[in-house]
C-alpha atoms as a PDB file:
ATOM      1  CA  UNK A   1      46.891 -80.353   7.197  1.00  0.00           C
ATOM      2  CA  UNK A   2      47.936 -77.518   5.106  1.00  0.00           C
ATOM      3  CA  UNK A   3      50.257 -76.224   8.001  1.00  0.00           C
ATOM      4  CA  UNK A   4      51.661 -79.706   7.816  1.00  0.00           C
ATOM      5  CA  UNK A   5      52.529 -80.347   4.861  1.00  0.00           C
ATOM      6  CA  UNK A   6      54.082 -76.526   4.615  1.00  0.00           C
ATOM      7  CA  UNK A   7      56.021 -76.821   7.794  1.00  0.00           C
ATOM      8  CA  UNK A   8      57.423 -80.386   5.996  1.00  0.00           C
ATOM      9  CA  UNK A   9      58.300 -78.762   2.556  1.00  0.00           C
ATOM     10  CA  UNK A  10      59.451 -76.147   4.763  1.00  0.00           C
ATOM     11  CA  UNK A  11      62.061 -78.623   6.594  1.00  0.00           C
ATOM     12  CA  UNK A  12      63.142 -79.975   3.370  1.00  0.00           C
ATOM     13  CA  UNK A  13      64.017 -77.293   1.696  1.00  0.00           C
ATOM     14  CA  UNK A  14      66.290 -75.585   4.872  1.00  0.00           C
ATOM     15  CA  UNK A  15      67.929 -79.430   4.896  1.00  0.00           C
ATOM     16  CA  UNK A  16      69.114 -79.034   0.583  1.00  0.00           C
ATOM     17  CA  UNK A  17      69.796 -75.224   1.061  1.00  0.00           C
ATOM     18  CA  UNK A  18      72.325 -76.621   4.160  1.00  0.00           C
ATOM     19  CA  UNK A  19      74.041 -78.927   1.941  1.00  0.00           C
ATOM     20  CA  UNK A  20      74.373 -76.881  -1.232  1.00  0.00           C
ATOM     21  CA  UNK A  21      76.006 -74.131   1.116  1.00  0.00           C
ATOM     22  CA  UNK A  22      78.486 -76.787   2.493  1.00  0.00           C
ATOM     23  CA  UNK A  23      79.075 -78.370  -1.034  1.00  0.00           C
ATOM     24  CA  UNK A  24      79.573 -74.987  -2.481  1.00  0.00           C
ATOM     25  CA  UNK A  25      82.333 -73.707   0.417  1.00  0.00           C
ATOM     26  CA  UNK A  26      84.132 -77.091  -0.417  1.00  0.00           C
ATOM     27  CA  UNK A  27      84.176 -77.197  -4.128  1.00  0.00           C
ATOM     28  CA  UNK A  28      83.952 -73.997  -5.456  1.00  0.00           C
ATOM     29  CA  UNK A  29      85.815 -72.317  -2.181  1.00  0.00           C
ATOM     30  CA  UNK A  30      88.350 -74.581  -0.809  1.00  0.00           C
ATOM     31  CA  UNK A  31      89.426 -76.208  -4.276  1.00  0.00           C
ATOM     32  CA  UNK A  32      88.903 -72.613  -6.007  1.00  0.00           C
ATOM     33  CA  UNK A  33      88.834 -69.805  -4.351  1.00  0.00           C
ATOM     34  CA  UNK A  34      91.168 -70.399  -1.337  1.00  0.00           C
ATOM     35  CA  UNK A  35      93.233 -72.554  -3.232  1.00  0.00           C
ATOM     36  CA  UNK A  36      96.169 -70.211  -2.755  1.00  0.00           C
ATOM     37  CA  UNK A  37      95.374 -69.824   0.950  1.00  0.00           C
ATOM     38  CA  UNK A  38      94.989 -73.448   1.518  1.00  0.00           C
ATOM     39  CA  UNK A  39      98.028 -74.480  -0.550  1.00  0.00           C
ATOM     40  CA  UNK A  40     100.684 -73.636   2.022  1.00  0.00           C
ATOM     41  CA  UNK A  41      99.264 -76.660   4.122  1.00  0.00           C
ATOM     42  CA  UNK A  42      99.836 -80.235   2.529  1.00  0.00           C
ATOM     43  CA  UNK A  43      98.179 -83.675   2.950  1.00  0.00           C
ATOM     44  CA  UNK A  44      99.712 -86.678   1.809  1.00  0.00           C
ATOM     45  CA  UNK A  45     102.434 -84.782   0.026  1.00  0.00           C
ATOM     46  CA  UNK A  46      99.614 -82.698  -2.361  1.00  0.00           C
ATOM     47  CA  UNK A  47      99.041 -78.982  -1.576  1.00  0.00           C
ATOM     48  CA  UNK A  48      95.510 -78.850   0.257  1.00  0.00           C
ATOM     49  CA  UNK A  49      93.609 -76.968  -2.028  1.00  0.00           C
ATOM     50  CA  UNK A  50      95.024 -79.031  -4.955  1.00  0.00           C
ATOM     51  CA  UNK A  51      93.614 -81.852  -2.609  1.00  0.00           C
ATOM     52  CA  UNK A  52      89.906 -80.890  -2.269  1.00  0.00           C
ATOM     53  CA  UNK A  53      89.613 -79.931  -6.055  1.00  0.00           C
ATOM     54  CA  UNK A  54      90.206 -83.601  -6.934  1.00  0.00           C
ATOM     55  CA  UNK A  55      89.128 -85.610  -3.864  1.00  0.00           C
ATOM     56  CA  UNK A  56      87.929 -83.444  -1.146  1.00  0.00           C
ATOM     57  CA  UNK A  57      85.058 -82.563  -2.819  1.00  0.00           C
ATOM     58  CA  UNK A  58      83.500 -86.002  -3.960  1.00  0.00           C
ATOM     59  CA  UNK A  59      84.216 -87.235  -0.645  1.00  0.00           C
ATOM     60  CA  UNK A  60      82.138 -84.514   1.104  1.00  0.00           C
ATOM     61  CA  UNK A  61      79.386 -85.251  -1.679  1.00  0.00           C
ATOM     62  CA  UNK A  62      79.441 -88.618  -0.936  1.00  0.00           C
ATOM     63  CA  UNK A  63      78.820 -88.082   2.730  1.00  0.00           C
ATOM     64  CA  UNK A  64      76.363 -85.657   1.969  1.00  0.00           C
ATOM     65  CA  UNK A  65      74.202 -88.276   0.433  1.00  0.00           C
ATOM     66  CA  UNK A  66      74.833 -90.615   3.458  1.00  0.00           C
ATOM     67  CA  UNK A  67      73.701 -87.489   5.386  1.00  0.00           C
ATOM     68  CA  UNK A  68      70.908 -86.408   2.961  1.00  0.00           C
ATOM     69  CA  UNK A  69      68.830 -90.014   3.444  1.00  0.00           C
ATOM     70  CA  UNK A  70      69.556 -89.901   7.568  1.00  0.00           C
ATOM     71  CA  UNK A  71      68.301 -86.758   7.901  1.00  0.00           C
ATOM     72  CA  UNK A  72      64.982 -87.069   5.266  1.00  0.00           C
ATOM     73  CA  UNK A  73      63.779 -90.487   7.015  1.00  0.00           C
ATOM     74  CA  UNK A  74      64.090 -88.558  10.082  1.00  0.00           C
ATOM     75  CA  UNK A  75      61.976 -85.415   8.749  1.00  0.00           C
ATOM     76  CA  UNK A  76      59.663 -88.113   6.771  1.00  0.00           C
ATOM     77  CA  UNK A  77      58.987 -89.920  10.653  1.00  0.00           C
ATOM     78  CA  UNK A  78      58.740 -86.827  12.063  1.00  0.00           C
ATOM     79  CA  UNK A  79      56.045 -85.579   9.919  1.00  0.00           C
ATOM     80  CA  UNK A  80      54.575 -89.135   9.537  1.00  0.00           C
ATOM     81  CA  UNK A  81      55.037 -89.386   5.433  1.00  0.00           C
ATOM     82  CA  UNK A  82      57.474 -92.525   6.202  1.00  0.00           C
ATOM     83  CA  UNK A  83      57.871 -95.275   4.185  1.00  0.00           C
ATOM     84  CA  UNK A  84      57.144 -98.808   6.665  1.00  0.00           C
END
């Protein structure tokens, strides 16, 4: 059981460390730190880096969340902790 329940926390914590690393490159990185990189390419008339500052980002972290409760009921069924 102990193995279990380790290899689940386990799981769970690789699944947030993936999507703080992705949320990270897109906020702080694209809309920060290659903001002058990503500025020479423009969608819908705003400079791209200009772009994921103000809506890139909360559109990522809203699909993140999508993501987030996918992938947990799929961990939580896979190490039978699921919710019926």
């Amino acid at each position: 059981m102990e193995d279990k329940s380790h290899a689940y926390w386990n799981a769970t914590i690789k699944l947030l460390r993936n999507i703080l690393i992705v949320w990270f490159l897109v906020s702080f990185g694209a809309g920060i730190l290659f903001a002058p990189m990503l500025n020479s390419i423009s969608l819908g008339g705003y400079p791209l880096g200009f772009w994921f500052a103000q809506q890139g980002s909360i559109y990522i972290f809203i699909i993140q969340i999508f993501y987030y409760a996918k992938r947990m009921g799929e961990i939580d069924r896979e190490f039978d902790v699921h919710e019926d």
